[in-house]
Protein backbone atom coordinates (compact mmCIF):
# COMPACT_ATOMS: atom_id res chain seq x y z
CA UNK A 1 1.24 20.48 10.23
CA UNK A 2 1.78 18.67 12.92
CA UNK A 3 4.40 19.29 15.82
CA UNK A 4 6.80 16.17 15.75
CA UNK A 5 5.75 13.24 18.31
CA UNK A 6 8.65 12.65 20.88
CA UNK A 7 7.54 9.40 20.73
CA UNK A 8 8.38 8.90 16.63
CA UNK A 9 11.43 9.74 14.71
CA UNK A 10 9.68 11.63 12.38
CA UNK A 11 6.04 12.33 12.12
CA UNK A 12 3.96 12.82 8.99
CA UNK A 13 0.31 13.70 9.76
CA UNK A 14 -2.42 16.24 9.21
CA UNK A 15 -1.22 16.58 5.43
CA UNK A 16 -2.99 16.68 2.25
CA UNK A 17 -0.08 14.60 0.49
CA UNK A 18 2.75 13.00 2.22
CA UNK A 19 5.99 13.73 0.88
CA UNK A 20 7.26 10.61 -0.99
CA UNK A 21 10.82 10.10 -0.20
CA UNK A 22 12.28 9.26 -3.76
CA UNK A 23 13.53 4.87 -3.99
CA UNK A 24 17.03 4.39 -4.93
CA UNK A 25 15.68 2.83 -7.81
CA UNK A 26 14.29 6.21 -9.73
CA UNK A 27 18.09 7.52 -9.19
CA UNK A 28 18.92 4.35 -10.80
CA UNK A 29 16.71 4.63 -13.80
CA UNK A 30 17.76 8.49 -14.24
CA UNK A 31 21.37 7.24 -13.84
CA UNK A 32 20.83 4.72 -16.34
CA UNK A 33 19.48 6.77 -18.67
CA UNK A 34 22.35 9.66 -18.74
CA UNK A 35 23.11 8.03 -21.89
CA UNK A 36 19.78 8.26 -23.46
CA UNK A 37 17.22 11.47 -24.08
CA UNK A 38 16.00 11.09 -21.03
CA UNK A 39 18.10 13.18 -18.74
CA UNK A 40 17.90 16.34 -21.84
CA UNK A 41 14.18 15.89 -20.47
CA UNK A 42 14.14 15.85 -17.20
CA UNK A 43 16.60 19.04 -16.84
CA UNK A 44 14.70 21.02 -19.55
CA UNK A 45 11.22 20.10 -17.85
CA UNK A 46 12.54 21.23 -14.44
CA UNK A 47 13.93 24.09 -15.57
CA UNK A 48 10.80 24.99 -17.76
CA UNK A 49 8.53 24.57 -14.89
CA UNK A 50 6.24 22.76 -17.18
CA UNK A 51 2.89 21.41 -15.11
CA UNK A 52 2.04 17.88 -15.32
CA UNK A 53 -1.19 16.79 -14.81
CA UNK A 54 -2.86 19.88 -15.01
CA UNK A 55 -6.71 19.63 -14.46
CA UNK A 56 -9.62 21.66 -16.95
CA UNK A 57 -12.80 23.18 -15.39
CA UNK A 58 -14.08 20.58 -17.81
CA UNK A 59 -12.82 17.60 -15.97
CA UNK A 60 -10.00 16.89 -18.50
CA UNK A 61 -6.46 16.53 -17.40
CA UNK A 62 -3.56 17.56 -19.57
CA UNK A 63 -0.28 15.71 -19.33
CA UNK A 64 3.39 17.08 -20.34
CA UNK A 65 6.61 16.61 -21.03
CA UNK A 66 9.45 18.12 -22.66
CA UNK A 67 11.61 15.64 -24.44
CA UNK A 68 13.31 17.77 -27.42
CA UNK A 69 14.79 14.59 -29.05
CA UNK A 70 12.31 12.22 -28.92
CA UNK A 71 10.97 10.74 -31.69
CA UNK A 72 7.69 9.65 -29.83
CA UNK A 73 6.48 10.02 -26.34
CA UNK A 74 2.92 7.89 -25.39
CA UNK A 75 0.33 8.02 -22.08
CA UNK A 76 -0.20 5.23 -20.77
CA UNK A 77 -2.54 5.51 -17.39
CA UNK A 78 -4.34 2.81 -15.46
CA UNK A 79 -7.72 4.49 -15.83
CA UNK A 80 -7.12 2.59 -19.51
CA UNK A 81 -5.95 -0.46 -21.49
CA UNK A 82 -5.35 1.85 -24.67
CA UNK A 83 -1.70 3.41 -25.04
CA UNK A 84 -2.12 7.32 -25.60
CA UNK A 85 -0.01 8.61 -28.26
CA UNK A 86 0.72 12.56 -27.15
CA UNK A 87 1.71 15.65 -29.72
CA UNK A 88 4.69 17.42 -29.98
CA UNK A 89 4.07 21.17 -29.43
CA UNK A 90 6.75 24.36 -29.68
CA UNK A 91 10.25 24.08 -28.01
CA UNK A 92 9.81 19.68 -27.86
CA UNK A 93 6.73 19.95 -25.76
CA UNK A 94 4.71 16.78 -25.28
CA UNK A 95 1.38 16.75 -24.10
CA UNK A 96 -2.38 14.95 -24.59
CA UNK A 97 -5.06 16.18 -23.06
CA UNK A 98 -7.79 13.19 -21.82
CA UNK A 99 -11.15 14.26 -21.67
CA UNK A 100 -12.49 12.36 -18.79
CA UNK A 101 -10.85 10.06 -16.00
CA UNK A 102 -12.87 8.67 -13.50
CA UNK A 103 -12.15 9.46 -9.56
CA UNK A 104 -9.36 7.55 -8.48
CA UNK A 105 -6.00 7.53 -7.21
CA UNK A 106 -4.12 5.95 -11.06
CA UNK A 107 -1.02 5.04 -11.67
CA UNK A 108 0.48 6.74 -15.58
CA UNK A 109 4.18 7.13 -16.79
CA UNK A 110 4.96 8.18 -20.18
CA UNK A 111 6.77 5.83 -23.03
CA UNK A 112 10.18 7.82 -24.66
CA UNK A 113 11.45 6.28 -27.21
CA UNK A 114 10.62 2.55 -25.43
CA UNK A 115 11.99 3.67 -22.10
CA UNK A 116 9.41 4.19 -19.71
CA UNK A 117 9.73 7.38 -17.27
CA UNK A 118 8.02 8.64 -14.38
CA UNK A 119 6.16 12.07 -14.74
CA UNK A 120 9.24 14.59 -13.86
CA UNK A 121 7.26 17.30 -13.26
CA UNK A 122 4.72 15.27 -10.58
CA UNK A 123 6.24 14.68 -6.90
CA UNK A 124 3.81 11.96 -6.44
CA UNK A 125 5.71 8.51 -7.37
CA UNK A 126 4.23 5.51 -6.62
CA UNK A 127 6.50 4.09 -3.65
CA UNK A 128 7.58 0.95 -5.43
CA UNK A 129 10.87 -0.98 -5.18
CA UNK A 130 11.17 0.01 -8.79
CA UNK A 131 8.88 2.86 -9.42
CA UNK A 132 7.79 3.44 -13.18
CA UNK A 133 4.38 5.14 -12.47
CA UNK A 134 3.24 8.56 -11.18
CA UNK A 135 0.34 9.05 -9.35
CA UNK A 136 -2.71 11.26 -10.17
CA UNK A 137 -5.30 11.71 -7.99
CA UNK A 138 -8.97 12.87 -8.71
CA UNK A 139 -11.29 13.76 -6.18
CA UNK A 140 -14.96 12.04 -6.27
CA UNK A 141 -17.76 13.45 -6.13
CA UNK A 142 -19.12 12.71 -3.51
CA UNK A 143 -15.90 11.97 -2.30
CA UNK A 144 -14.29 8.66 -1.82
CA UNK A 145 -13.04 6.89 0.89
CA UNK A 146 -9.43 7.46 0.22
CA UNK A 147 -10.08 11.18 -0.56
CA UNK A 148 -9.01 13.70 1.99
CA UNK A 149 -11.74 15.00 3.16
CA UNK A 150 -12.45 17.94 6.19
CA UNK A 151 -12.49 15.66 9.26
CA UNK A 152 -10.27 15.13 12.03
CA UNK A 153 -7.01 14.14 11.04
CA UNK A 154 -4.37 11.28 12.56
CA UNK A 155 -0.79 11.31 12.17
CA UNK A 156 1.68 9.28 10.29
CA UNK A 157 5.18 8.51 12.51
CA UNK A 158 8.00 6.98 10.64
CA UNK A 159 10.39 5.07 13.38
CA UNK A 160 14.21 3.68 12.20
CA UNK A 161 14.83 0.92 14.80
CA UNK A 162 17.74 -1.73 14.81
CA UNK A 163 16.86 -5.39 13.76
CA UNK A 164 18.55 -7.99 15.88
CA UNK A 165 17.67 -10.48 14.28
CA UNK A 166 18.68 -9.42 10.54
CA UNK A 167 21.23 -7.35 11.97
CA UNK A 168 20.93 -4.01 10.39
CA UNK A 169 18.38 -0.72 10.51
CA UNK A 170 14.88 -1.40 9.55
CA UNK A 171 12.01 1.33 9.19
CA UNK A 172 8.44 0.95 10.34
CA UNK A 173 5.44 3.57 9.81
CA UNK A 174 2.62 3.76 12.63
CA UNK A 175 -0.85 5.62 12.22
CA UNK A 176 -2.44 7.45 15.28
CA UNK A 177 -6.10 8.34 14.76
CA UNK A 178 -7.57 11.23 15.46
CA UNK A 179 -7.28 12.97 18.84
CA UNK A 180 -4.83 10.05 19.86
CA UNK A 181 -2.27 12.46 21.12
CA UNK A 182 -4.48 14.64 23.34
CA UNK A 183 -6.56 11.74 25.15
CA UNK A 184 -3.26 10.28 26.26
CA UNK A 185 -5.57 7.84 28.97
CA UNK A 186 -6.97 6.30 25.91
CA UNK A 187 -5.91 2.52 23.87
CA UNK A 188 -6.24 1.20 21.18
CA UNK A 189 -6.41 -1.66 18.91
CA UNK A 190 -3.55 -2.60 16.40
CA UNK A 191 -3.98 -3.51 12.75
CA UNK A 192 -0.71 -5.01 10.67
CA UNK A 193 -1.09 -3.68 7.82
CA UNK A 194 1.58 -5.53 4.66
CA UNK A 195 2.24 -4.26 1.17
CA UNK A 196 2.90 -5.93 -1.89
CA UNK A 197 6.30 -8.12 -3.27
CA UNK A 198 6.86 -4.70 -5.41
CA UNK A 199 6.46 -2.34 -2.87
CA UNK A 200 7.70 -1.19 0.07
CA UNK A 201 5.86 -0.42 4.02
CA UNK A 202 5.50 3.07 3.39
CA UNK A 203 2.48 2.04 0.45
CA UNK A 204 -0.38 1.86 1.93
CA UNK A 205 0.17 5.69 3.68
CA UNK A 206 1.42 7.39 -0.04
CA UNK A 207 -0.23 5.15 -2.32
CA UNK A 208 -2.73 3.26 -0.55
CA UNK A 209 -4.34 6.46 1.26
CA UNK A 210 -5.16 4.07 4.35
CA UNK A 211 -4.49 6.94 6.79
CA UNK A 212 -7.25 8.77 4.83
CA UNK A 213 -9.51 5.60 4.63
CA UNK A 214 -9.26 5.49 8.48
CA UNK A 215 -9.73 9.31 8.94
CA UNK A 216 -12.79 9.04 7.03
CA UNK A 217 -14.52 6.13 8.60
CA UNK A 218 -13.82 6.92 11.86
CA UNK A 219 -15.11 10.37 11.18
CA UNK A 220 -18.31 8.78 9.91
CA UNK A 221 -18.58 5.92 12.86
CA UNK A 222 -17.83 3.18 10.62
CA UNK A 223 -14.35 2.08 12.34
CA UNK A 224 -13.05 1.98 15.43
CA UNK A 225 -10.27 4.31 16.48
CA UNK A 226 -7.30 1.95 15.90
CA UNK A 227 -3.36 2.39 15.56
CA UNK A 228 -1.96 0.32 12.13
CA UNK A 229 1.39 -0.49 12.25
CA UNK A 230 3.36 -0.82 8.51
CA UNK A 231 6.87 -3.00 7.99
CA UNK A 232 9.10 -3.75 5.65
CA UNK A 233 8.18 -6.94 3.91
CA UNK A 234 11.42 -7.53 2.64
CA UNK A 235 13.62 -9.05 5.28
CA UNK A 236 16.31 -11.14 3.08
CA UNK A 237 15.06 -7.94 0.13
CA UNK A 238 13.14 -9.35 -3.14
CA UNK A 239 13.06 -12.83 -3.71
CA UNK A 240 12.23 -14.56 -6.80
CA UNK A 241 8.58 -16.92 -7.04
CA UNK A 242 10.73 -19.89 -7.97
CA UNK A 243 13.01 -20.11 -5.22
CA UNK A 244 11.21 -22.05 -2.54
CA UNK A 245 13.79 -22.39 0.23
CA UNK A 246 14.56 -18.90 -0.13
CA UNK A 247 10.98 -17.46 0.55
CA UNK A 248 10.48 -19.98 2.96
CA UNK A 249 13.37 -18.54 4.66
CA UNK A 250 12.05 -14.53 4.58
CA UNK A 251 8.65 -15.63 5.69
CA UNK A 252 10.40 -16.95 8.66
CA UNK A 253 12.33 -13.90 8.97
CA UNK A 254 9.68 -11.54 9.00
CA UNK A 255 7.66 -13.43 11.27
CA UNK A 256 10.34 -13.06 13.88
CA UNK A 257 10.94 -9.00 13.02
CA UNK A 258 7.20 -8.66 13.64
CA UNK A 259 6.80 -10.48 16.56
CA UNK A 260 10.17 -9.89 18.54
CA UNK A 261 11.13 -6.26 17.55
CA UNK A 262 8.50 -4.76 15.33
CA UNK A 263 5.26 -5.35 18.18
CA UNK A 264 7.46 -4.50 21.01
CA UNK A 265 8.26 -0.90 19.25
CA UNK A 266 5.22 -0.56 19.06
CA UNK A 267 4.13 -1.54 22.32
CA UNK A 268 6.59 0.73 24.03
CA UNK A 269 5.92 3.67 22.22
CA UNK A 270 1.97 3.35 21.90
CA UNK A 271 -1.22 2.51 24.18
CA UNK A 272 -2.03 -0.98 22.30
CA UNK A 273 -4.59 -3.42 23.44
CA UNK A 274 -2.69 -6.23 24.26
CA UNK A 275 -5.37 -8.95 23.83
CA UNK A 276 -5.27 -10.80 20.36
CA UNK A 277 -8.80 -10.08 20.35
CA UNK A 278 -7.43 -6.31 20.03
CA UNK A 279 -5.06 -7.36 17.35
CA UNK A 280 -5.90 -7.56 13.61
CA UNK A 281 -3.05 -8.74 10.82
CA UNK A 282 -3.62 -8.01 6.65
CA UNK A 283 -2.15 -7.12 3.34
CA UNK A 284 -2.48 -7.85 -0.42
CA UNK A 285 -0.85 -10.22 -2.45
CA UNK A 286 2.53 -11.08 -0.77
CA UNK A 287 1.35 -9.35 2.52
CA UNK A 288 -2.03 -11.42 2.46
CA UNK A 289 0.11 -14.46 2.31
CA UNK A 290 2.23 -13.18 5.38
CA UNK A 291 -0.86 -12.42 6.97
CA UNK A 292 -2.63 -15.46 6.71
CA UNK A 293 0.95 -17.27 7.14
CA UNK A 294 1.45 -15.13 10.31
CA UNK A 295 -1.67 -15.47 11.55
CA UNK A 296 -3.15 -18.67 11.30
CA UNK A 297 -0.03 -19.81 13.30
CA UNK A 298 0.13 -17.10 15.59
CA UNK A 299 -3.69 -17.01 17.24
CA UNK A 300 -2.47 -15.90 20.49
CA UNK A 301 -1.53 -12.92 18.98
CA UNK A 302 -4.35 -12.24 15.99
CA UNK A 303 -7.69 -13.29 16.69
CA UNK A 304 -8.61 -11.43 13.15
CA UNK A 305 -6.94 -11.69 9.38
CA UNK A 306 -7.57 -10.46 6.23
CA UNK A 307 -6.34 -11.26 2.89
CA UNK A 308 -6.29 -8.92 0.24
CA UNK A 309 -5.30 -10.70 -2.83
CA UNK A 310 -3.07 -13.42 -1.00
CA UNK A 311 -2.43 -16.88 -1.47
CA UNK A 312 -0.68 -19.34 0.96
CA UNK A 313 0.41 -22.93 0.75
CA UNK A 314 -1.60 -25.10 2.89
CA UNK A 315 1.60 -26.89 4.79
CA UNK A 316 2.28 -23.67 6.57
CA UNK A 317 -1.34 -23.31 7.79
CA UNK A 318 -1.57 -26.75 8.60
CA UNK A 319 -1.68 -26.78 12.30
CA UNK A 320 -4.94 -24.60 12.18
CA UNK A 321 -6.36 -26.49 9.80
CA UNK A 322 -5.74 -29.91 11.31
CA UNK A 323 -7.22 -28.41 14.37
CA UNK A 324 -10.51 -26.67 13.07
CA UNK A 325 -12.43 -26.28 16.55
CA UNK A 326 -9.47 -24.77 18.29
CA UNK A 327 -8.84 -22.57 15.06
CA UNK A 328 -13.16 -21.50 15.59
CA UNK A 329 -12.91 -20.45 18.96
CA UNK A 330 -9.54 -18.35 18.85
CA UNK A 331 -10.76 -16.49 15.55
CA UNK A 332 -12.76 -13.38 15.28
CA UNK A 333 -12.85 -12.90 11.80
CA UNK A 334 -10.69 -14.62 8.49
CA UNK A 335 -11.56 -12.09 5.82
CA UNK A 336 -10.66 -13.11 2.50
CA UNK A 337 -11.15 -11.49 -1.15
CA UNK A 338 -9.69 -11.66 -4.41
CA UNK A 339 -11.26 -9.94 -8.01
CA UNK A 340 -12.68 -12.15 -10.55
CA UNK A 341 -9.21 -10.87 -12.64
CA UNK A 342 -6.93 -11.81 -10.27
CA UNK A 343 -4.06 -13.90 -11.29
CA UNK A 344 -4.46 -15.38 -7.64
CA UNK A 345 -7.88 -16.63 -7.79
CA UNK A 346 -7.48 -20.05 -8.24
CA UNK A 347 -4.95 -20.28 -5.79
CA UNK A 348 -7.82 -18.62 -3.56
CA UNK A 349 -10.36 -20.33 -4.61
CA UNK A 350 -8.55 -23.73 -3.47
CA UNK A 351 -8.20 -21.83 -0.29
CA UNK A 352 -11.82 -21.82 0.60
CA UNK A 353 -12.41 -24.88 -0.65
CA UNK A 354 -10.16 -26.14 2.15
CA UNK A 355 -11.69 -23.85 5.14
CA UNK A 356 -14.74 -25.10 3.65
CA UNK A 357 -13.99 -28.50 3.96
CA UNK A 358 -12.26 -28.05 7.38
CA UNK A 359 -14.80 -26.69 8.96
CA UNK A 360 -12.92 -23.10 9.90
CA UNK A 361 -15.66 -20.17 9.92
CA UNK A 362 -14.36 -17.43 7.27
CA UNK A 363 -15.52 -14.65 5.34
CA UNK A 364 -15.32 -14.57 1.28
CA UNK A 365 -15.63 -11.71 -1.11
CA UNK A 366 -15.62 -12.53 -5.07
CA UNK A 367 -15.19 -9.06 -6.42
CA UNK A 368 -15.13 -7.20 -10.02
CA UNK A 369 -10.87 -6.31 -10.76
CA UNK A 370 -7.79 -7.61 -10.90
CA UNK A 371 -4.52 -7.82 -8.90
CA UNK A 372 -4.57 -3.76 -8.60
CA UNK A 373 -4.83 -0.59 -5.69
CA UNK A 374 -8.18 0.13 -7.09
CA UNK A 375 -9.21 -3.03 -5.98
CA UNK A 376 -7.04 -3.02 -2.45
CA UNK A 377 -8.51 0.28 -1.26
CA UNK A 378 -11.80 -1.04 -1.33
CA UNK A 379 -10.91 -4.00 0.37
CA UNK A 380 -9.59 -1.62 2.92
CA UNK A 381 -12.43 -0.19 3.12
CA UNK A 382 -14.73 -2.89 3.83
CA UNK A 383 -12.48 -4.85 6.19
CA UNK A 384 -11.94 -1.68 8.51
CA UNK A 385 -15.67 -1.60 9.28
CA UNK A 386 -15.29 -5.16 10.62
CA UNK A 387 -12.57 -4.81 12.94
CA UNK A 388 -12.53 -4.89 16.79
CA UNK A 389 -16.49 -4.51 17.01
């Protein structure tokens, strides 16, 4: 493990799992549920020490969970559309035991009764706003990007910092890559990198595995070294599709945490490349739309973008697009992609029609999937090779 950067609050590097700091709303749904069978589960299956997932020699993985009063407890994973009913064993022991699941990093939570739970027995939660899925990992072989793998390693810093602007504490995460802290003459170039409406800026590091992704490729030569910085997307907290002004509003507001308080953290506490050709800004789904949104208006601070999954309305791009030559020459790279599944791909579609008809160069990637981190990773994957080259 590594020894804590003076230069972070907290650092999280050089492990094979971060530590996923459990959301208020898990202590919310356990709270909720004092009334229910739940909580009987949860404190037998901690005190039992039952395992959950457990992996066969054979590739299978086992599931658990002791719910003594429950009439029915069902599987359901990502890895499949099909609900799995699982058997009661001895002393209210649940379990089903799936034969083969593909490599991956998959979301599952089990079904009691109609409420749905997180694994109990699994310290991986998936970092959501309001988590209902654990995580289970299986390694690839070969191995995947987003495996952890036996190269160099960066580290993960987790900074508290006052907002002005919002007027309360916000939290950022910043990845180092490898060997960062030791050449302390070199810089680097900065990647934004936004989560989704439903989860929070510490996903992409505990459920996204981009600190792995970058480990890997620039192990392999197929990234540059770069530092990624990861907010809070969230500035006015969750706000509802319909309510225009409202969004409107937190777009704004994170616009002016990044840019007045979130890149000067990071430019006082890191070696960043100050030149937008240095700077890179992307996320899926609501952060694609903040990084387009962000971006397109902000050249002189992003010469490259990348939407994962995003959509945004054309009136707050419409400077760049009413300006296509200047938009051409300040760009590096617009990297769009969306799967053929996604709710979102008309509204991406309609996207590129309009760069098309514009004029503005631009990069766009139909893909197999839906509006899923399967999907995301890979885009991750691809759009890191293109950066800062």
């Amino acid at each position: 493990m590594p020894e804590p950067s003076k230069e972070a609050s907290l650092v999280r590097g050089k492990l094979p799992g971060l530590p996923v700091m459990p959301p208020m709303c898990r202590l919310l749904v356990l709270t909720l549920a004092l009334a229910t069978l739940v909580p009987t589960a949860v404190s037998a299956q901690r005190s039992a020490a039952v395992i959950s997932p457990e992996a066969d020699e054979s590739g299978g993985v086992t599931f658990r969970l002791r719910a003594g009063k429950a009439q029915e407890v069902i599987l359901r994973g990502q890895w499949t559309k099909e609900p799995l009913p699982m058997t009661r064993e001895t002393d209210g022991l649940w379990q089903v035991t799936v034969p083969a699941i593909p490599a991956g990093v998959w979301e599952y939570s089990f079904v009691v009764d109609g409420l749905t739970i997180t694994d109990p027995a699994n310290p991986e939660q998936k970092p959501q706003r309001t988590s209902t899925a654990s995580i289970l990992h299986i390694p690839g072989s070969p191995p995947n990007p987003w495996d952890f793998q036996d190269v160099p390693h960066g580290s993960v810093h987790q900074h508290s910092y006052l907002s002005k602007s919002l007027g309360r504490r916000r939290e950022a995460w910043v990845y180092t890559p490898p060997g960062y802290e030791k050449d302390t003459a070199a810089t680097c170039p900065l990647l934004v990198l936004q989560h989704g409406s439903g989860d929070r800026h510490d996903g992409w590091v505990t459920h996204g595995r981009a600190h792995w992704i970058l480990d890997n490729l620039i192990a392999q030569q197929k990234a540059q070294p770069m530092i990624v910085l990861m907010i809070d997307g969230h500035p006015l907290g969750m706000v509802p599709r319909d309510m225009t002004d409202r969004r409107a509003a937190s777009l704004q507001a994170f616009k002016t945490e990044l840019l007045d308080e979130a890149l000067p953290l990071v430019q006082d506490h890191y070696r960043v490349k100050p030149e937008p050709a240095q700077r890179a800004i992307a996320g899926l789904s609501m952060g694609g739309w903040q990084a387009l949104s962000t971006g397109m208006t902000r050249l002189d601070q992003f010469a490259t973008i990348g939407s994962f999954s995003g959509a945004v309305d054309e009136k707050e791009i419409q400077q760049a697009l009413d300006q296509p030559q200047q938009t051409n020459d300040r760009l590096r790279l617009l990297w769009i992609a969306c799967g053929e599944k996604d709710f979102l791909l008309d509204r991406n579609l309609q996207l590129i029609g309009l760069l098309k008809a514009k004029g503005i160069r631009h990069e766009w990637h139909l893909t197999a999937g839906d509006h899923s981190w399967p999907v995301w990773r890979n885009y991750l994957v691809d759009f890191a090779q293109k950066l800062f080259r």
